[in-house]
Protein backbone atom coordinates (compact mmCIF):
# COMPACT_ATOMS: atom_id res chain seq x y z
CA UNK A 1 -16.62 -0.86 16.67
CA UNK A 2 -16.70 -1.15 20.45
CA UNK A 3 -14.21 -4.09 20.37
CA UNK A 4 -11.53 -1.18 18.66
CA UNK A 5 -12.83 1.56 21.49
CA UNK A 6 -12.15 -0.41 24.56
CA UNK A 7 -8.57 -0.22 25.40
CA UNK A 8 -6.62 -3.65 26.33
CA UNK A 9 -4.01 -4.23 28.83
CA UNK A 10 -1.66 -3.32 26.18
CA UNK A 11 -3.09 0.17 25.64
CA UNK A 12 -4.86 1.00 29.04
CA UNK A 13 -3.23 3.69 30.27
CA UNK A 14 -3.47 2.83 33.89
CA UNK A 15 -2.50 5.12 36.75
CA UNK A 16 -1.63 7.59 33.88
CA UNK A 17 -5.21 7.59 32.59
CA UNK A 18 -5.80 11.12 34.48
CA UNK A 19 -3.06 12.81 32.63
CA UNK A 20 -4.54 12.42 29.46
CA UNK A 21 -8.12 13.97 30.45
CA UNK A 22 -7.14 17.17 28.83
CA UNK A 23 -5.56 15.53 25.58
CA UNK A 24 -7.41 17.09 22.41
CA UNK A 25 -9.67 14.33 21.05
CA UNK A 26 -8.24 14.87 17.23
CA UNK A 27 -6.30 11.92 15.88
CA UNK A 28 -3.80 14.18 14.25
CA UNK A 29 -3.72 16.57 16.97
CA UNK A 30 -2.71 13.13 19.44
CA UNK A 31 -0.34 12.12 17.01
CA UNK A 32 1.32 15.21 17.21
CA UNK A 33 1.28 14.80 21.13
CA UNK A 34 3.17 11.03 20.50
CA UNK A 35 5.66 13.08 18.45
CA UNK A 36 6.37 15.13 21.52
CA UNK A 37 7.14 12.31 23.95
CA UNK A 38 8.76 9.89 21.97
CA UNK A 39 12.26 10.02 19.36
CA UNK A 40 12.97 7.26 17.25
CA UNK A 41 15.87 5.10 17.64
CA UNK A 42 17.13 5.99 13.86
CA UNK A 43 17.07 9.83 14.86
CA UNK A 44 19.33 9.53 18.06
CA UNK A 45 21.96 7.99 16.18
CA UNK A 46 21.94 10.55 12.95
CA UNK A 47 21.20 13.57 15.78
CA UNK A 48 24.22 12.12 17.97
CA UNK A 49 21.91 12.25 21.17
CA UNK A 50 24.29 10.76 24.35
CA UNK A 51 21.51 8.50 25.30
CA UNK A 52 22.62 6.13 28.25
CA UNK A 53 22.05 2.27 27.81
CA UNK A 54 18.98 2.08 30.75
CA UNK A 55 17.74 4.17 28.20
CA UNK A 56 18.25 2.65 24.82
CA UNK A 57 16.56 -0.52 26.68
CA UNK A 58 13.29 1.48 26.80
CA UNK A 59 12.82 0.70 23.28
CA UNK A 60 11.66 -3.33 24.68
CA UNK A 61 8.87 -1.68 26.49
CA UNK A 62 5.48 -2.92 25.71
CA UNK A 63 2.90 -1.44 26.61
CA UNK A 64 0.85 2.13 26.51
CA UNK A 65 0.89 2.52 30.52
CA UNK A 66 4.75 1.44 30.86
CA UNK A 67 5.56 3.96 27.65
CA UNK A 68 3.87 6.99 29.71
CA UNK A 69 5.84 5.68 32.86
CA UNK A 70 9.14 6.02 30.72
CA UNK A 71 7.99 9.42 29.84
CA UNK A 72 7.00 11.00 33.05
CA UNK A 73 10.96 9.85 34.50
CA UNK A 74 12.54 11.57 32.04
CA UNK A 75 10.66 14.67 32.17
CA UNK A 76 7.20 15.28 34.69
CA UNK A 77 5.17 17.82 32.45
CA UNK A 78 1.67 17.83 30.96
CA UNK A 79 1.71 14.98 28.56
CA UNK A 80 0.64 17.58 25.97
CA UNK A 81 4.15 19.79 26.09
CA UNK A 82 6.71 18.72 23.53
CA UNK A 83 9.69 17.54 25.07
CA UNK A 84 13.43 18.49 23.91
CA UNK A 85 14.46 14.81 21.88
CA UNK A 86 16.71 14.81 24.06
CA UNK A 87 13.98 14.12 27.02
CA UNK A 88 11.88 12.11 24.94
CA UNK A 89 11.96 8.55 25.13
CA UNK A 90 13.51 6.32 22.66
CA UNK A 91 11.21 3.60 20.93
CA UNK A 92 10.63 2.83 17.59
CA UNK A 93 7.54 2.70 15.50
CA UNK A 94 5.99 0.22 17.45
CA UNK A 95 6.07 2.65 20.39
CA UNK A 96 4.34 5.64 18.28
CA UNK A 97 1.43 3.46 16.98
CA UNK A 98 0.97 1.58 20.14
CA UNK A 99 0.90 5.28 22.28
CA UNK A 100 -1.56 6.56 19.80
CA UNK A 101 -4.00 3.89 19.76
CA UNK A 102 -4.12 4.46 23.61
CA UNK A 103 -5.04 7.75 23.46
CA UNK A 104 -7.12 7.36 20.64
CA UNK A 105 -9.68 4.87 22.34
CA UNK A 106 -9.06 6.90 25.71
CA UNK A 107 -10.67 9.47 23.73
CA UNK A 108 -13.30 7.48 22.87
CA UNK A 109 -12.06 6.40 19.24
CA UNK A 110 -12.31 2.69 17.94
CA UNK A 111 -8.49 2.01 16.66
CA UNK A 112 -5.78 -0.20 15.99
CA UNK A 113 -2.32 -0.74 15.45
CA UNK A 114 -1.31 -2.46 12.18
CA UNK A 115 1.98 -4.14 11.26
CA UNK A 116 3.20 -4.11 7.76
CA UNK A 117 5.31 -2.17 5.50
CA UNK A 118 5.77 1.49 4.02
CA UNK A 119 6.86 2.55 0.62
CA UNK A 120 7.71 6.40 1.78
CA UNK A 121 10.93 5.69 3.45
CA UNK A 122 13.26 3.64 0.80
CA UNK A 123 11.93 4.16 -3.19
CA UNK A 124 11.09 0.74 -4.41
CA UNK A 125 11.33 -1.54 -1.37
CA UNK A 126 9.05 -1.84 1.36
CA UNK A 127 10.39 -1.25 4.96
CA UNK A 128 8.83 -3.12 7.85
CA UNK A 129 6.27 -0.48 9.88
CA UNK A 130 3.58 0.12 12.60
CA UNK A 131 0.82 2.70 11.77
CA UNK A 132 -3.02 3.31 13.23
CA UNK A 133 -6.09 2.54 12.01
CA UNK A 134 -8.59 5.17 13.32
CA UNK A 135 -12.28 4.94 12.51
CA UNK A 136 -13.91 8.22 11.67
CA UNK A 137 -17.68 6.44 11.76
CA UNK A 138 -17.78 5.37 7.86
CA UNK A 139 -14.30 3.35 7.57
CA UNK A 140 -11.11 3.06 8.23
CA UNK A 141 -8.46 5.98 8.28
CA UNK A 142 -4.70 5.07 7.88
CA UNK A 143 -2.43 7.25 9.75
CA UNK A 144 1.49 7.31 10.86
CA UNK A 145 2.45 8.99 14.00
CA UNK A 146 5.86 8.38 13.89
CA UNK A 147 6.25 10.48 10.55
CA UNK A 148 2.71 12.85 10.56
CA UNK A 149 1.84 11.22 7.35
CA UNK A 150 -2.23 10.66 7.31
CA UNK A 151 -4.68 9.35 4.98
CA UNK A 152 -2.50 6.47 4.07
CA UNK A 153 -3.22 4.43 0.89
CA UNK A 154 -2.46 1.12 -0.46
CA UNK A 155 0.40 2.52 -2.08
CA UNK A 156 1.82 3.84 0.93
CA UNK A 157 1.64 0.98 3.59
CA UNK A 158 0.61 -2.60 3.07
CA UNK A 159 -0.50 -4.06 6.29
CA UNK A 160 1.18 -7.79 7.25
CA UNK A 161 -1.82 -10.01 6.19
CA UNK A 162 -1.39 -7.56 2.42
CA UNK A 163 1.78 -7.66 1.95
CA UNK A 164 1.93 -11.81 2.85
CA UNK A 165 -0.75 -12.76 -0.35
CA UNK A 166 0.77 -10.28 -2.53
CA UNK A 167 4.39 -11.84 -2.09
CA UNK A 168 2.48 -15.48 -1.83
CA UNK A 169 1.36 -14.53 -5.60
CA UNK A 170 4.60 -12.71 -6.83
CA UNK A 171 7.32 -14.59 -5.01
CA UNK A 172 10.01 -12.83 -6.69
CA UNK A 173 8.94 -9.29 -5.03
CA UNK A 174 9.48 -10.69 -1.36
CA UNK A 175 13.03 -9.92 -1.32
CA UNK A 176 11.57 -5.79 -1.76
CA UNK A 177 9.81 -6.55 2.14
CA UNK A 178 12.62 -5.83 5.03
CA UNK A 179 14.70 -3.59 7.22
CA UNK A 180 18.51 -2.69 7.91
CA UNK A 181 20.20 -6.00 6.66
CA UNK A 182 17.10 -8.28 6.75
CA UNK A 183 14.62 -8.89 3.64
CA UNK A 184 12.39 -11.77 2.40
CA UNK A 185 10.52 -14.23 4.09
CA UNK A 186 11.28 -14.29 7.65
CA UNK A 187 10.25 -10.32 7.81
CA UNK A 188 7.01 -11.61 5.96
CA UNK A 189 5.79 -13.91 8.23
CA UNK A 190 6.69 -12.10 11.07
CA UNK A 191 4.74 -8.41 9.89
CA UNK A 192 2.24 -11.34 9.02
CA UNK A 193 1.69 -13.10 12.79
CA UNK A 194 1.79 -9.14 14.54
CA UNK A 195 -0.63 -8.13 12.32
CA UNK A 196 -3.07 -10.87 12.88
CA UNK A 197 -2.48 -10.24 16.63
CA UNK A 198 -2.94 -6.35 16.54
CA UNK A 199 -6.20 -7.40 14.69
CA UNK A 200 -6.99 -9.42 18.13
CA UNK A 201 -5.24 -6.48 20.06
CA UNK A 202 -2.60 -8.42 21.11
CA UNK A 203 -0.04 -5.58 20.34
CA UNK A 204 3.13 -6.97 20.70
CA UNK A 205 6.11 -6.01 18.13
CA UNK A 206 8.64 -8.92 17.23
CA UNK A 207 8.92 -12.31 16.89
CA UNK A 208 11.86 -13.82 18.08
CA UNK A 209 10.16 -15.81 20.96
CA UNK A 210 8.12 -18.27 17.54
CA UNK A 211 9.45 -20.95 17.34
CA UNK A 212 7.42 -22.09 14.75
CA UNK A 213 8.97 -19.12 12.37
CA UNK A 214 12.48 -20.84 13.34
CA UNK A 215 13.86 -22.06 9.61
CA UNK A 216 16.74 -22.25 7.92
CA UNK A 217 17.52 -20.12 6.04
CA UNK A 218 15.03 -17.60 7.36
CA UNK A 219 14.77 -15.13 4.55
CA UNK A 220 14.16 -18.07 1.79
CA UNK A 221 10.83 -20.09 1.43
CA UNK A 222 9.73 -22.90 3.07
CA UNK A 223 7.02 -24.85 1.94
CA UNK A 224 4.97 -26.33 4.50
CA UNK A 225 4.99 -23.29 7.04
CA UNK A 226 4.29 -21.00 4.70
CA UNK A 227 1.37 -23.20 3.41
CA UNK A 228 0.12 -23.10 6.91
CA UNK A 229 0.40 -19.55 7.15
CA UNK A 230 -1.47 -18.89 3.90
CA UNK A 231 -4.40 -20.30 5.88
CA UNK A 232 -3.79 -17.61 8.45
CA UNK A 233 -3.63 -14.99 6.20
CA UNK A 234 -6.81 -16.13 4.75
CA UNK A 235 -8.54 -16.11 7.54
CA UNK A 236 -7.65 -12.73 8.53
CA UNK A 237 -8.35 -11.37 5.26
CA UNK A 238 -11.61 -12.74 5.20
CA UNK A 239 -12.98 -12.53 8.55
CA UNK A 240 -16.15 -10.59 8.65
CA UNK A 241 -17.00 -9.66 12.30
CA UNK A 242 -14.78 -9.36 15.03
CA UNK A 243 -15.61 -13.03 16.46
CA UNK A 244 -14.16 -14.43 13.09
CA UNK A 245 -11.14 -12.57 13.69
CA UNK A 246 -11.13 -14.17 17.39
CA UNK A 247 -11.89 -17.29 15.82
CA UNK A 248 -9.13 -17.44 13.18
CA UNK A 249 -6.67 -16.66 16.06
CA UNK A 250 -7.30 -18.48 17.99
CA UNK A 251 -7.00 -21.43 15.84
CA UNK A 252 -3.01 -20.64 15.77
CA UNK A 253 -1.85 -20.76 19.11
CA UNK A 254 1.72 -21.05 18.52
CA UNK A 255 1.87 -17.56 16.74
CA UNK A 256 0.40 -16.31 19.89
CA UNK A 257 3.10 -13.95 21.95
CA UNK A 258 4.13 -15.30 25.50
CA UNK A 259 3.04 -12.49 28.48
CA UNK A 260 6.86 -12.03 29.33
CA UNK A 261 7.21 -11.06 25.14
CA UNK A 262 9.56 -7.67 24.67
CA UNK A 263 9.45 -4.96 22.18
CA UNK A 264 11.26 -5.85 19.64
């Protein structure tokens, strides 16, 4: 589990490191800190928060170190006080996950982000999502620090390499897989690419800069990528040790996010 414990340049928290020394070590208690420092984009429009638009573009930061930087400019206390929302700053899910997997392995925890889909927010369809994985030193722990919600199951969040076979095998449910005014396909294979990254900790939401996911019409099928990207999702289903992960990755180097890739 060390490869999960050490953090990446994507969750390092850099120059901020020293601020989260006195951070409880508790995965729900840190999640509860995220929840303090960050507000979702969806609750400053239905809370009517005047949010200027330098801030609104904090939500294509990437990054745990960048995130904390954000935070400290908008208001300088102890990481573990709750900001106002209206001095929190605004991200999406991405943001929440990403911020707790930081301070999860800062703490010493092996984690990871995972990109996929939740059932809890819309009954019947599944809406595209970020959670943690936390491991609590017998498996895996599911866990969503944008909402509180912990001990996820199957039923509750299908990560992107999931949620790609199960649509692969019942094509007629992929049009249940989306967000806002996208569904189908195109939000498949991209939950499916960030979540074979996160599993490389390469933790980068979005996919607009893939050109290989660039068909027409996006949300339909399309035979020969997504025969190639069965293979993917194979291979990340399958791998059993962290170099087979590496390995399968590796092997796809044009689902691999540039370094100048924004949240997206």
């Amino acid at each position: 589990m060390r490869f999960y414990q050490t953090p990446t340049e994507f969750t390092d928290l850099g120059r901020r490191t020293a601020m989260a020394a006195d951070l409880p070590s508790d995965p729900q208690q840190l999640g509860e800190v995220v929840r303090g420092l960050l507000v979702h984009n969806y609750q400053v429009k239905v809370r009517g928060l005047d949010v200027p638009p330098e801030r609104m573009a904090h939500m294509q930061t990437v990054g745990a170190e960048r995130i904390l930087d954000n935070v400290i400019g908008l208001d300088a206390s102890p990481l573990a006080v709750e900001r106002p929302p209206e001095r929190r700053m605004v991200g999406f899910c991405y943001h929440f996950a990403l911020l707790h997997c930081a301070l999860l392995r800062n703490a010493g925890t092996p984690a990871r982000v995972r990109c996929g889909f939740a059932s809890y927010f819309e009954p019947g369809l599944w809406i595209d999502h970020w959670v943690v994985e936390w491991w609590d030193g017998r498996g895996w722990r599911l866990n969503d620090p944008q909402t509180g919600l912990g001990d996820l199951s199957e039923e509750d969040f299908r990560d992107g390499v999931t949620a790609w076979s199960l649509a692969r095998a019942v094509p007629s449910q992929a049009g249940s897989y989306g967000n806002g005014e996208l569904w189908g396909w195109d939000e498949l294979r991209g939950s499916l690419i960030n979540d074979v990254a996160s599993l490389n900790k390469v933790e980068i939401s979005g996919w607009y800069w893939c050109q290989r996911l660039r068909v027409e019409p996006i949300a339909e099928p399309h035979e020969e990528l997504d025969i190639s990207l069965d293979v993917l999702a194979r291979l990340g289903a399958a791998a059993a040790s962290i170099a087979e992960v590496n390995q399968a990755y590796e092997l796809y180097p044009d689902v691999q996010p540039p370094s100048n890739a924004v949240a997206r």
